[in-house]
Protein backbone atom coordinates (compact mmCIF):
# COMPACT_ATOMS: atom_id res chain seq x y z
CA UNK A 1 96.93 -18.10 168.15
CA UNK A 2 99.36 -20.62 169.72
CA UNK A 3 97.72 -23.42 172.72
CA UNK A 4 99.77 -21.41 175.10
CA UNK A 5 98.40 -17.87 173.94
CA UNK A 6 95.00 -19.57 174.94
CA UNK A 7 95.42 -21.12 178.03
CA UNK A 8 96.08 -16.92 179.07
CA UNK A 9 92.79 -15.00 180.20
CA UNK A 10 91.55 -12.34 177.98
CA UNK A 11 91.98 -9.79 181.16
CA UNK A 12 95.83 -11.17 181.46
CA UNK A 13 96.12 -10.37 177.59
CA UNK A 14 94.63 -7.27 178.09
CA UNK A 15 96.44 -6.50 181.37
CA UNK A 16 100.19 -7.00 179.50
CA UNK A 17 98.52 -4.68 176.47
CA UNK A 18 98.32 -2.09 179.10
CA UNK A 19 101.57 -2.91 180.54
CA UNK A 20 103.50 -2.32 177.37
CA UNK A 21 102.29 1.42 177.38
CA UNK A 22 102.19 1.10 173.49
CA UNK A 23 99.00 2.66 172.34
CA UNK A 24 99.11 0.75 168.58
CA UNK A 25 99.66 -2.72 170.89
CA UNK A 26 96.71 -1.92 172.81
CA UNK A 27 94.86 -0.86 169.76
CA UNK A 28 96.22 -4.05 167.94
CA UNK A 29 94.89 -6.09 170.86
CA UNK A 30 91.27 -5.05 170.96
CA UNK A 31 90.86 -5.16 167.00
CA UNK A 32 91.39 -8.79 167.27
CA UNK A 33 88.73 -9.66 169.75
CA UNK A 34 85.12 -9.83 169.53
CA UNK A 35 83.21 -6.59 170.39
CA UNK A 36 81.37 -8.96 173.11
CA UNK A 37 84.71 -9.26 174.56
CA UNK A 38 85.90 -5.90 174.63
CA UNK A 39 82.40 -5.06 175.99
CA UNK A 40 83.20 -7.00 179.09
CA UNK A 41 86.80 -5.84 179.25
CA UNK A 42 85.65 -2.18 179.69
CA UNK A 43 83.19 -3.80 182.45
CA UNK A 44 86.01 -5.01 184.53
CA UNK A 45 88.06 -2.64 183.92
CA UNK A 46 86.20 0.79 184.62
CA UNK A 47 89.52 2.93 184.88
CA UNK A 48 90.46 2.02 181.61
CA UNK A 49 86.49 1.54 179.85
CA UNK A 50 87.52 6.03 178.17
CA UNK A 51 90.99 4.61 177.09
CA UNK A 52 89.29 1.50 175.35
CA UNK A 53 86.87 3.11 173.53
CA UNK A 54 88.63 5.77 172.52
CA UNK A 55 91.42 3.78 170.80
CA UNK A 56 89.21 1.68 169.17
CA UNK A 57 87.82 2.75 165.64
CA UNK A 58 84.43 4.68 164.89
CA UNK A 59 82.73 1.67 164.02
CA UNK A 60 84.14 -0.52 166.59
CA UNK A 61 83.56 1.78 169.48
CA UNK A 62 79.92 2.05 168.27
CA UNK A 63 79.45 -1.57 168.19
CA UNK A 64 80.98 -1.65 171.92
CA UNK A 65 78.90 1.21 172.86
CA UNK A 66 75.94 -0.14 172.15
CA UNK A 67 75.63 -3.19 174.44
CA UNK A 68 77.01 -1.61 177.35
CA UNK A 69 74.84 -0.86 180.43
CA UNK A 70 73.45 2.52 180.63
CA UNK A 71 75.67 3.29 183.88
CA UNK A 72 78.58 2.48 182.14
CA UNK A 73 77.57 4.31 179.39
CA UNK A 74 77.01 7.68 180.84
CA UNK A 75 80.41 7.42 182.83
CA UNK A 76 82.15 7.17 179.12
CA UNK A 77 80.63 10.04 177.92
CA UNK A 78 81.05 12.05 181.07
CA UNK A 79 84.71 11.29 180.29
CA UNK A 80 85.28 11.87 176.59
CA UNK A 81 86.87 14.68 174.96
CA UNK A 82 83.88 16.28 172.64
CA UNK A 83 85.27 15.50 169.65
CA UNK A 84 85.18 11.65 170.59
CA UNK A 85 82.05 12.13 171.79
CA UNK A 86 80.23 13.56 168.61
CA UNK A 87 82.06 11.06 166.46
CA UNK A 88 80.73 8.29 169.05
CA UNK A 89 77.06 9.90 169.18
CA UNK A 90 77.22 11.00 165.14
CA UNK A 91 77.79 7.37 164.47
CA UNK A 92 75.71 5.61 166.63
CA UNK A 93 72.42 4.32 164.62
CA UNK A 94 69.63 6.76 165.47
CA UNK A 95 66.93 4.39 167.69
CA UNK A 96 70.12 3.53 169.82
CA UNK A 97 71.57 7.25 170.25
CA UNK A 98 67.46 7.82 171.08
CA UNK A 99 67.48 5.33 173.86
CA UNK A 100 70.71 6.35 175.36
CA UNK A 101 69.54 9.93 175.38
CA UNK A 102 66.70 9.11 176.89
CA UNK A 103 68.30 8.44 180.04
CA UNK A 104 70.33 11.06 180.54
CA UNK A 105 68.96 14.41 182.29
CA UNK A 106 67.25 17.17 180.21
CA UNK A 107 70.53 19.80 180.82
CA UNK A 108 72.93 16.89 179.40
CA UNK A 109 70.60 15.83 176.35
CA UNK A 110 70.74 19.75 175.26
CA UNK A 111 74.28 19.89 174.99
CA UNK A 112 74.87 16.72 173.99
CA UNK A 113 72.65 17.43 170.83
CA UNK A 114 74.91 20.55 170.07
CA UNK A 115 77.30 17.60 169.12
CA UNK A 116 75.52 16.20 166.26
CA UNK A 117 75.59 17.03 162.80
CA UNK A 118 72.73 19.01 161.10
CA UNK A 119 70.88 16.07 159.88
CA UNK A 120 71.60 13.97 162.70
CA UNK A 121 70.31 16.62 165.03
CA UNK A 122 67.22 16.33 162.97
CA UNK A 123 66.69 12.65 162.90
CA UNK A 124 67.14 12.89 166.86
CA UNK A 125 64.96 15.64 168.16
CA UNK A 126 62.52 13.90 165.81
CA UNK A 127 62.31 10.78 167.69
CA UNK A 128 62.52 12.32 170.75
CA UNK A 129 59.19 14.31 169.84
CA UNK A 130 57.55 11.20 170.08
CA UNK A 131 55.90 9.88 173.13
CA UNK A 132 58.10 7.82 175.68
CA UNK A 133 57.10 3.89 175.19
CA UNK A 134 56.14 5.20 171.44
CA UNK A 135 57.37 3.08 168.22
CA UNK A 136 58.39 6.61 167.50
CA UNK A 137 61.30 6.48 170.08
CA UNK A 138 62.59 2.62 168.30
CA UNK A 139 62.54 3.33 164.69
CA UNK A 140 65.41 4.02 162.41
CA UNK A 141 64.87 6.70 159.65
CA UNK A 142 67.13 4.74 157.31
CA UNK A 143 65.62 2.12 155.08
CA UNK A 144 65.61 1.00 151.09
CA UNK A 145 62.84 2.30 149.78
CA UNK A 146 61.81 1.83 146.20
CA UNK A 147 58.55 2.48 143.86
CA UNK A 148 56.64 0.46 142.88
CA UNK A 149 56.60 1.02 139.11
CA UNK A 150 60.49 0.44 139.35
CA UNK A 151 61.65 -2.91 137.71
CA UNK A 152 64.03 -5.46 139.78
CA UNK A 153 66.98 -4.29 137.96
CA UNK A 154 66.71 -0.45 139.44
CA UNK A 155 65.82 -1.67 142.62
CA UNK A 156 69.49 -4.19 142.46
CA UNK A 157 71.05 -0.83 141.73
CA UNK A 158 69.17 1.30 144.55
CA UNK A 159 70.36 -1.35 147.28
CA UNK A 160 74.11 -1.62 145.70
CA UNK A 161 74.12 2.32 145.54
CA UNK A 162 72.36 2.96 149.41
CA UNK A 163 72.52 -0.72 150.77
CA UNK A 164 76.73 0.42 152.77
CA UNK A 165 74.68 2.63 154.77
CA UNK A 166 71.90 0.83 155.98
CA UNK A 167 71.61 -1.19 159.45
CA UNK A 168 69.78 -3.76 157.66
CA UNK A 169 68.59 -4.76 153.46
CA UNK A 170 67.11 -7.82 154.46
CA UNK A 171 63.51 -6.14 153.39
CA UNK A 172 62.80 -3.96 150.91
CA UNK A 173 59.99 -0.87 151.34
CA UNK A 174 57.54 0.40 148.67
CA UNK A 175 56.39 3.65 148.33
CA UNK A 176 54.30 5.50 146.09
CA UNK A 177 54.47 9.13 144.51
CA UNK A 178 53.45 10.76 147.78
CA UNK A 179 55.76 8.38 150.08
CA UNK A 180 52.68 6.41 151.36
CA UNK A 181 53.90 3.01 151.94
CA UNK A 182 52.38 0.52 149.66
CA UNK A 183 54.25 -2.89 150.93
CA UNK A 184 57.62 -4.48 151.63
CA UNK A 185 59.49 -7.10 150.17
CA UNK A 186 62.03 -9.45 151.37
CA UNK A 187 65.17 -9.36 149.10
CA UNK A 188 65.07 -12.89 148.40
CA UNK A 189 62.47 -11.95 146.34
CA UNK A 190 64.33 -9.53 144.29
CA UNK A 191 67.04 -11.58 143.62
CA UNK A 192 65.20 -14.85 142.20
CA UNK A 193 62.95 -12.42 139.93
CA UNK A 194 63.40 -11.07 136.33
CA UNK A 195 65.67 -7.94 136.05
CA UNK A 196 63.12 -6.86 133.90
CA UNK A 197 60.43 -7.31 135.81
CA UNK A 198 57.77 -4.47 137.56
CA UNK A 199 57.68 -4.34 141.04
CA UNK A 200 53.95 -3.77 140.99
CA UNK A 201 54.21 -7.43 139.33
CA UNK A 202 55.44 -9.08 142.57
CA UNK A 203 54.17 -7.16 145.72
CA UNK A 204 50.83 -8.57 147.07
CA UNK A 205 50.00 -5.80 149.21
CA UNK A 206 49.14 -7.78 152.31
CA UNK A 207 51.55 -5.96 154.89
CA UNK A 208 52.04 -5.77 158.34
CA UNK A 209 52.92 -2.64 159.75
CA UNK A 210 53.07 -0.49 162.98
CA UNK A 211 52.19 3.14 163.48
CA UNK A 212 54.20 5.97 164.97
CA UNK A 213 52.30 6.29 168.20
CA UNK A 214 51.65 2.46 169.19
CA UNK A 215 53.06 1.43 172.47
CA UNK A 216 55.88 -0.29 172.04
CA UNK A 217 54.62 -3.67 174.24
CA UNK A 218 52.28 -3.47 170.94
CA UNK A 219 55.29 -3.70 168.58
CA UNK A 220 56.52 -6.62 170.47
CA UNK A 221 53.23 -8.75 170.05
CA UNK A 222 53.02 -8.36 166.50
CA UNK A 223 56.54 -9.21 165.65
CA UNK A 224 56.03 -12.11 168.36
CA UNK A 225 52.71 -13.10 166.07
CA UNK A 226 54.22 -12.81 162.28
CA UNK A 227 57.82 -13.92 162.61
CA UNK A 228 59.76 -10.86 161.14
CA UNK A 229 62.94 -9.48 161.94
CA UNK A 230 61.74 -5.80 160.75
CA UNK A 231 58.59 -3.74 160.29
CA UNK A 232 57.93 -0.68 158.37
CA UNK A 233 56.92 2.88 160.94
CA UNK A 234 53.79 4.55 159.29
CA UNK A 235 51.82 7.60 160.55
CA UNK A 236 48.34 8.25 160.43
CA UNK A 237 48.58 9.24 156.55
CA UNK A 238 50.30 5.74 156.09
CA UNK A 239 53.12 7.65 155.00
CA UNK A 240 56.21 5.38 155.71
CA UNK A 241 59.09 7.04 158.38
CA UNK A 242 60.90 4.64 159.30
CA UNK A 243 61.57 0.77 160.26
CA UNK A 244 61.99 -0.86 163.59
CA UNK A 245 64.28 -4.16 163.84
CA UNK A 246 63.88 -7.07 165.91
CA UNK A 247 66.74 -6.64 168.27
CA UNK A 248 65.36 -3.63 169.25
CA UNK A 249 61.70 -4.61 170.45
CA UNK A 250 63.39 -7.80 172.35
CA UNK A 251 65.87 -5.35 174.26
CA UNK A 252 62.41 -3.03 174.90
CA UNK A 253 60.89 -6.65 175.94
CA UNK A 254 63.86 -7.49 178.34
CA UNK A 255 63.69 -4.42 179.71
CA UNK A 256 59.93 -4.36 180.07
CA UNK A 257 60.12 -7.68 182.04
CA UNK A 258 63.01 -6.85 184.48
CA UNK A 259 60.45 -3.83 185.61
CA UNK A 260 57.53 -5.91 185.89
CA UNK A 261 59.62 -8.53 187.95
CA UNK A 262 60.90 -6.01 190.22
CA UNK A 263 56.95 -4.19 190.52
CA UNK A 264 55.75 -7.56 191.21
CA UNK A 265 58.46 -8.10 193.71
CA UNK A 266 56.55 -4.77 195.84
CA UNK A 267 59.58 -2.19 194.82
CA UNK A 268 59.78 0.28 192.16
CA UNK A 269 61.95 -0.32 188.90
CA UNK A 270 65.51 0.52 189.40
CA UNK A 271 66.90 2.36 186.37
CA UNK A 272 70.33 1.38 187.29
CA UNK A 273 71.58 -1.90 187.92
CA UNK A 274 71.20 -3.05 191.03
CA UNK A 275 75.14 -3.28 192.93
CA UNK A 276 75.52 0.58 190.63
CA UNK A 277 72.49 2.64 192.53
CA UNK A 278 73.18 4.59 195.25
CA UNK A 279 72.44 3.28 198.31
CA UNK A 280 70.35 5.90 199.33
CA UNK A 281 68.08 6.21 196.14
CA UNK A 282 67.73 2.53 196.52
CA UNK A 283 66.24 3.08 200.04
CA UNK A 284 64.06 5.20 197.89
CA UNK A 285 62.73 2.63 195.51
CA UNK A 286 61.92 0.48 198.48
CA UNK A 287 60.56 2.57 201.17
CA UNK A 288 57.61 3.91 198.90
CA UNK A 289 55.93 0.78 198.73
CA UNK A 290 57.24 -0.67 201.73
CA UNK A 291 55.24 2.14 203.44
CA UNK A 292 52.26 1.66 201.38
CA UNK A 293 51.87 -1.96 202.48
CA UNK A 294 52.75 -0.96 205.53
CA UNK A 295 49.61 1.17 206.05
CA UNK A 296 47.27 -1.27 204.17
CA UNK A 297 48.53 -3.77 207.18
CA UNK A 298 47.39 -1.21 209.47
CA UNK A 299 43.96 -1.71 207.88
CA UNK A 300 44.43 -5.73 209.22
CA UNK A 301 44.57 -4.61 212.71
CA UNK A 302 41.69 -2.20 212.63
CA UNK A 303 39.88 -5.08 211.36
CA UNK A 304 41.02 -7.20 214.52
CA UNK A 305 40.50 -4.60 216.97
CA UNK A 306 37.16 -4.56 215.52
CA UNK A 307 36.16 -8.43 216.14
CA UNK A 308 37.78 -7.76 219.69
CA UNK A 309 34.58 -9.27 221.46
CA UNK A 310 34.66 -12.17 219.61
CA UNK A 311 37.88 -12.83 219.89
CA UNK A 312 37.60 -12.84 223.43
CA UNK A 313 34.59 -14.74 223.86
CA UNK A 314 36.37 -17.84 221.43
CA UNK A 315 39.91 -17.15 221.53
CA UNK A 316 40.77 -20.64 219.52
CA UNK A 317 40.01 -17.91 216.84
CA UNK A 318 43.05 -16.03 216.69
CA UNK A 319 44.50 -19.34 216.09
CA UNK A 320 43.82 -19.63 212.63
CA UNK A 321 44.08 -15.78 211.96
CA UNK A 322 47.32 -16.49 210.31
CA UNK A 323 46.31 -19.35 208.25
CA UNK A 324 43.34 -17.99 206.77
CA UNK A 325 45.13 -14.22 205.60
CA UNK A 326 48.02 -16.35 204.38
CA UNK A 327 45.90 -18.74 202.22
CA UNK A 328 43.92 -15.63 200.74
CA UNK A 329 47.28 -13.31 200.48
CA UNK A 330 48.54 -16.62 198.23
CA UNK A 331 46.36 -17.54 196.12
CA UNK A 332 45.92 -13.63 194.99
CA UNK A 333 49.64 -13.24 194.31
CA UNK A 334 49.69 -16.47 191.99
CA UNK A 335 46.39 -14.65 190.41
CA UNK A 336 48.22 -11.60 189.82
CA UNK A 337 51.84 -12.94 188.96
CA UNK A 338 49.81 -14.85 186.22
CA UNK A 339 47.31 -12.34 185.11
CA UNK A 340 50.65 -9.45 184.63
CA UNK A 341 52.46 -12.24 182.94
CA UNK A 342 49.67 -13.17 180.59
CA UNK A 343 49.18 -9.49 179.74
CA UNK A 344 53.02 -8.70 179.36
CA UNK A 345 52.92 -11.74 176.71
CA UNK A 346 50.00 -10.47 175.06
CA UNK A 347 47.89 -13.44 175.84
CA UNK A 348 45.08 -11.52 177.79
CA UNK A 349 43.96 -7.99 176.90
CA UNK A 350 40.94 -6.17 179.02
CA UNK A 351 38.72 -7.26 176.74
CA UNK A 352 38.85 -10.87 178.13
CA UNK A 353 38.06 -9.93 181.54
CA UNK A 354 34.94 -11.93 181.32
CA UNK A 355 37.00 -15.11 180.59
CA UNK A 356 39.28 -14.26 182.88
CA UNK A 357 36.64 -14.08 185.62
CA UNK A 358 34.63 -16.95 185.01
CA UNK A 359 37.85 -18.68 184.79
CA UNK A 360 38.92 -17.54 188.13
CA UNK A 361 35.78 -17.95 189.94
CA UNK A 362 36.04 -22.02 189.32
CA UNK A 363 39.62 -22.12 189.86
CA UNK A 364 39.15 -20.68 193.49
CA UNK A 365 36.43 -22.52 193.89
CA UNK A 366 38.18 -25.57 193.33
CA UNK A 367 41.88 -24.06 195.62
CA UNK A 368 39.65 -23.34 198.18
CA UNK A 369 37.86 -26.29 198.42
CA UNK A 370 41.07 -28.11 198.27
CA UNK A 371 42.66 -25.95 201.15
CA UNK A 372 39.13 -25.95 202.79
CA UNK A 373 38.92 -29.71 203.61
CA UNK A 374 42.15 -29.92 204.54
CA UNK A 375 41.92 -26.99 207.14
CA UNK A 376 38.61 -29.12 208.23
CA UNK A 377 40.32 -32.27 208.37
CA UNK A 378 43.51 -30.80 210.46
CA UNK A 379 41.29 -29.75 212.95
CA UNK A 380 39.11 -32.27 212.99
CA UNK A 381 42.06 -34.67 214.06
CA UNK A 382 43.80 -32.63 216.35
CA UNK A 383 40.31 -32.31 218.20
CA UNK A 384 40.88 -36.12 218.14
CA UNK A 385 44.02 -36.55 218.96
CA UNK A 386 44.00 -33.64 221.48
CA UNK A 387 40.30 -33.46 222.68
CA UNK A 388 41.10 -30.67 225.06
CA UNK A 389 42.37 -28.05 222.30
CA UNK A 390 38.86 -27.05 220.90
CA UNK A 391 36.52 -28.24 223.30
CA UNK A 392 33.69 -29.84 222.37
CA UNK A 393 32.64 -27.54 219.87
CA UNK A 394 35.42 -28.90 217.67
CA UNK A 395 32.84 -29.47 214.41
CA UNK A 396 31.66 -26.15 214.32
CA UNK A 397 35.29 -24.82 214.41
CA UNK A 398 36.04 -27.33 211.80
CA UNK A 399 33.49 -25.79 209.37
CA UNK A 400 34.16 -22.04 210.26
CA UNK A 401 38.09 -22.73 209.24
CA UNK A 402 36.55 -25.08 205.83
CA UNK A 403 33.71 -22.55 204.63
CA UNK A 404 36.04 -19.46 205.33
CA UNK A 405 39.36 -20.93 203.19
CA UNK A 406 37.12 -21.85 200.75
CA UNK A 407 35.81 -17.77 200.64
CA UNK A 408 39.19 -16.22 201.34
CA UNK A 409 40.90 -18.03 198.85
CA UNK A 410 38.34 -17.09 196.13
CA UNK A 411 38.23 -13.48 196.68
CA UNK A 412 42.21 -13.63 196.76
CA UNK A 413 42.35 -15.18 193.38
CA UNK A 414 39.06 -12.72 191.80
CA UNK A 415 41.27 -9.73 193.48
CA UNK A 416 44.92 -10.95 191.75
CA UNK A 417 43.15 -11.62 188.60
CA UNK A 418 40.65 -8.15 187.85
CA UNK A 419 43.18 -5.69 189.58
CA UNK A 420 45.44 -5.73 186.87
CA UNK A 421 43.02 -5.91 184.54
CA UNK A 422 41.36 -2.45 186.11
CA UNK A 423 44.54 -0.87 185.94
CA UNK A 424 45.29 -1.41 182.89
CA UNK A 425 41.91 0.08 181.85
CA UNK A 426 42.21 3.04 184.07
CA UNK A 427 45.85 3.44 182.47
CA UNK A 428 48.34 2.50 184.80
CA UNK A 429 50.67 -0.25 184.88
CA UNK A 430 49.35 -3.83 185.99
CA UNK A 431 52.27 -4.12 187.42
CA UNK A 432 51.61 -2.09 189.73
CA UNK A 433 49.31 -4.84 191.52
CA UNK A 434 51.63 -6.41 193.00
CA UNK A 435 51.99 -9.80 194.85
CA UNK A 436 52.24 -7.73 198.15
CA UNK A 437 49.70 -5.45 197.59
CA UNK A 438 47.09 -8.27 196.68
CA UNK A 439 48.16 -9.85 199.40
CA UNK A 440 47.68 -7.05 201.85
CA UNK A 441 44.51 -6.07 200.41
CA UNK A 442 42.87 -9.74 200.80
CA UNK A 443 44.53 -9.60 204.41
CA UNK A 444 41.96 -7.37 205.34
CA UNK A 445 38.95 -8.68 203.75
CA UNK A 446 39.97 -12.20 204.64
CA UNK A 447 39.53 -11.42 208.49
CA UNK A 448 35.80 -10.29 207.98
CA UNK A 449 35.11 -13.39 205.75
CA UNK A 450 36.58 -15.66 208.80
CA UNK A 451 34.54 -13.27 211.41
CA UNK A 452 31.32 -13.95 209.24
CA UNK A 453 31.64 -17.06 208.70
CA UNK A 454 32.36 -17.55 212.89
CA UNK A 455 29.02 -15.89 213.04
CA UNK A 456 27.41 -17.95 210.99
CA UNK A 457 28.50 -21.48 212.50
CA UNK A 458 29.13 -20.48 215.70
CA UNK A 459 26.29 -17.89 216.93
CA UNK A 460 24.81 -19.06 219.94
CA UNK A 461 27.31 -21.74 220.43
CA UNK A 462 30.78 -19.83 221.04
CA UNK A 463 29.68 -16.38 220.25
């Protein structure tokens, strides 16, 4: 390619492609760039994303089909003839035609499945049998597997004979007589040994490998802990069914974090991207928890309305309302954002809830003694500085506002840090203790720490 032909966008290539209305230039053009490329080509060009994949070959349009977003996805589909669109869906790799079926409602999976061949069919009602969030749902049926009484040189002439039609030879699988998985073997190992040699000879039988029904945030830990780029499918029988590959747990893991972000953000996860979803079902995603909130703030006045009297008998309390609920509602959404974080990563499970406590109960300890003196020393020297503001009772104020950050901010960071962790035991998603429902729910109790503590300092003197 000539200087010149570079300095031209890839969109200004494409756009003089189109412009020729010469199907084998067009098709010319997209063979020669990288499926990345054409990925993002169909992205900015949604009138012509049908036309570009169906030009492209079988395997090409795969490869493009695969990283596109779901939406755009769907609207190709939608748009194919049904001949395109069971050579598309015939060749896609099984986990990914799972995934993309997945999204797409019940009536459209049914006839969508009519497409597939026989054996394909198969492969894909099989996966979708198991559970949603399942290994089940990520593995791929095709693998290299060998026995383990075969010597190198079969196994060399297994992977030359079945190695054109698998996604990936980079490890080897041994099975027994029954198909129970025995252990796997990276092909570097094959190579460097003997022709002649047994497999049973080689294999140490210390393998790593996942079951059909673990949760797929499980899959991601243990490839995270033992550096592999596949892992062998097994069900309760430890007979072997499949593999699952590293690019597919870290898509599962993007996708996994982009809900949790939104969750902690007080919405529900948007299945669409965000500029692509419907106004209206957006409202949707929002209002729920908007309205949840909403109520648990209704809790905060009740709570007011309830320390009415004192109020009015030392207003300079309503002063620091806001501080206090705003130093608890804090320091329980950094205990949260960290605890869901920590679990996400796999660095906490339930089990170290008694860690996590003790660990909590000295850091808010130390935050709120931290906040605590300085709320004491602020008013302490705008009593100074302004002797007229809180009267002569300034001290006592001084400690109610010290004694009650110090209590507000450690029940805000106990609250963020065991809600998740209770969720997560009674089954639901940690994420769905969110930074604005901590906060709201410390609101509340934060007011009748400040109102007892106002008791206790100021009984007899204000109140």
């Amino acid at each position: 390619m000539s200087f010149e032909e570079e300095t031209i966008s890839l969109q200004d290539q494409f756009d003089e492609a189109i412009a020729s209305n010469d199907k084998l230039t067009v098709q010319d053009f997209l063979n020669n760039q990288n499926i990345s490329d054409v990925a993002q080509l169909i992205s900015d060009n949604e009138e012509y994303e049908t036309q570009i994949i169906s030009i492209l070959s079988p395997h090409r349009a795969v490869s493009t089909f695969k990283i596109l977003d779901v939406p755009e996805q769907k609207r190709i589909i939608k748009s194919l003839p049904p001949l395109k669109t069971a050579e598309l869906l015939n060749e896609l790799p099984a986990d990914d035609r799972t995934a993309f079926l997945e999204e797409m409602p019940t009536s459209a999976v049914r006839e969508l499945i009519k497409l597939l061949d026989p054996e394909e069919r198969k492969i894909t009602l099989a996966l979708l049998g198991y559970p949603e969030g399942s290994v089940g749902r990520l593995m791929i049926p095709d693998y290299i597997a060998v026995h383990e009484d075969w010597t190198v040189e079969e196994v060399l002439d297994e992977i030359r004979t079945e190695g054109k039609h698998i996604e990936t030879i980079d490890v080897i699988y041994v099975i027994n007589e029954r198909g129970a998985f025995v252990d796997d073997i990276r092909i570097r190992e094959i190579i460097l040994a003997n022709p002649d040699t047994i497999l049973s000879e080689i294999i140490d039988k210390r393998f790593i490998a996942l079951n059909v029904h673990d949760t797929q945030e499980e899959a991601n830990n243990i490839f995270k802990m033992n550096n592999r780029v596949a892992l062998p499918v097994v069900d309760d029988n430890n007979i072997l069914l499949g593999i699952v590959t590293i690019d597919d747990v870290l898509w599962v893991a993007n996708e996994e974090f982009t809900e949790n972000m939104q969750k902690i953000g007080g919405t529900e996860a948007l299945d669409e991207p965000y500029l692509e979803m419907p106004l209206f079902k957006l409202f949707r995603k929002r209002a729920g928890w908007l309205v949840v909130l909403f109520m648990g703030e209704m809790l905060t006045a009740t709570a007011m309305s309830y320390f009415e009297d004192e109020i009015t008998k030392a207003i300079v309390l309503a002063l620091f309302v806001p501080l206090i609920i705003s130093s608890g509602g804090n320091s329980g959404s950094q205990a949260s954002t960290l605890i869901i974080q920590a679990m996400a990563m796999g660095e906490v499970y339930i089990s170290d809830w008694l860690r996590v406590l003790k660990r909590e109960i000295l850091s808010g300890l130390m935050l709120g003694t931290v906040l605590g003196l300085i709320g004491f020393m602020r008013v302490e020297l705008w009593s100074y500085i302004f002797p007229d503001v809180y009267g002569v009772h300034s001290f006592f104020i001084a400690l109610t506002v010290g004694f009650s950050l110090i209590g507000v901010v450690l029940w805000g960071t106990l609250s963020g840090s065991m809600l998740p962790l209770f969720l997560k035991k009674l089954g639901a998603d940690p994420a769905a203790s969110s930074a604005p429902f901590v906060a709201t729910l410390v609101d509340v109790t934060g007011l009748i720490i400040y109102f007892s503590m106002a008791y206790i300092f100021l009984q007899g003197i204000l109140l």
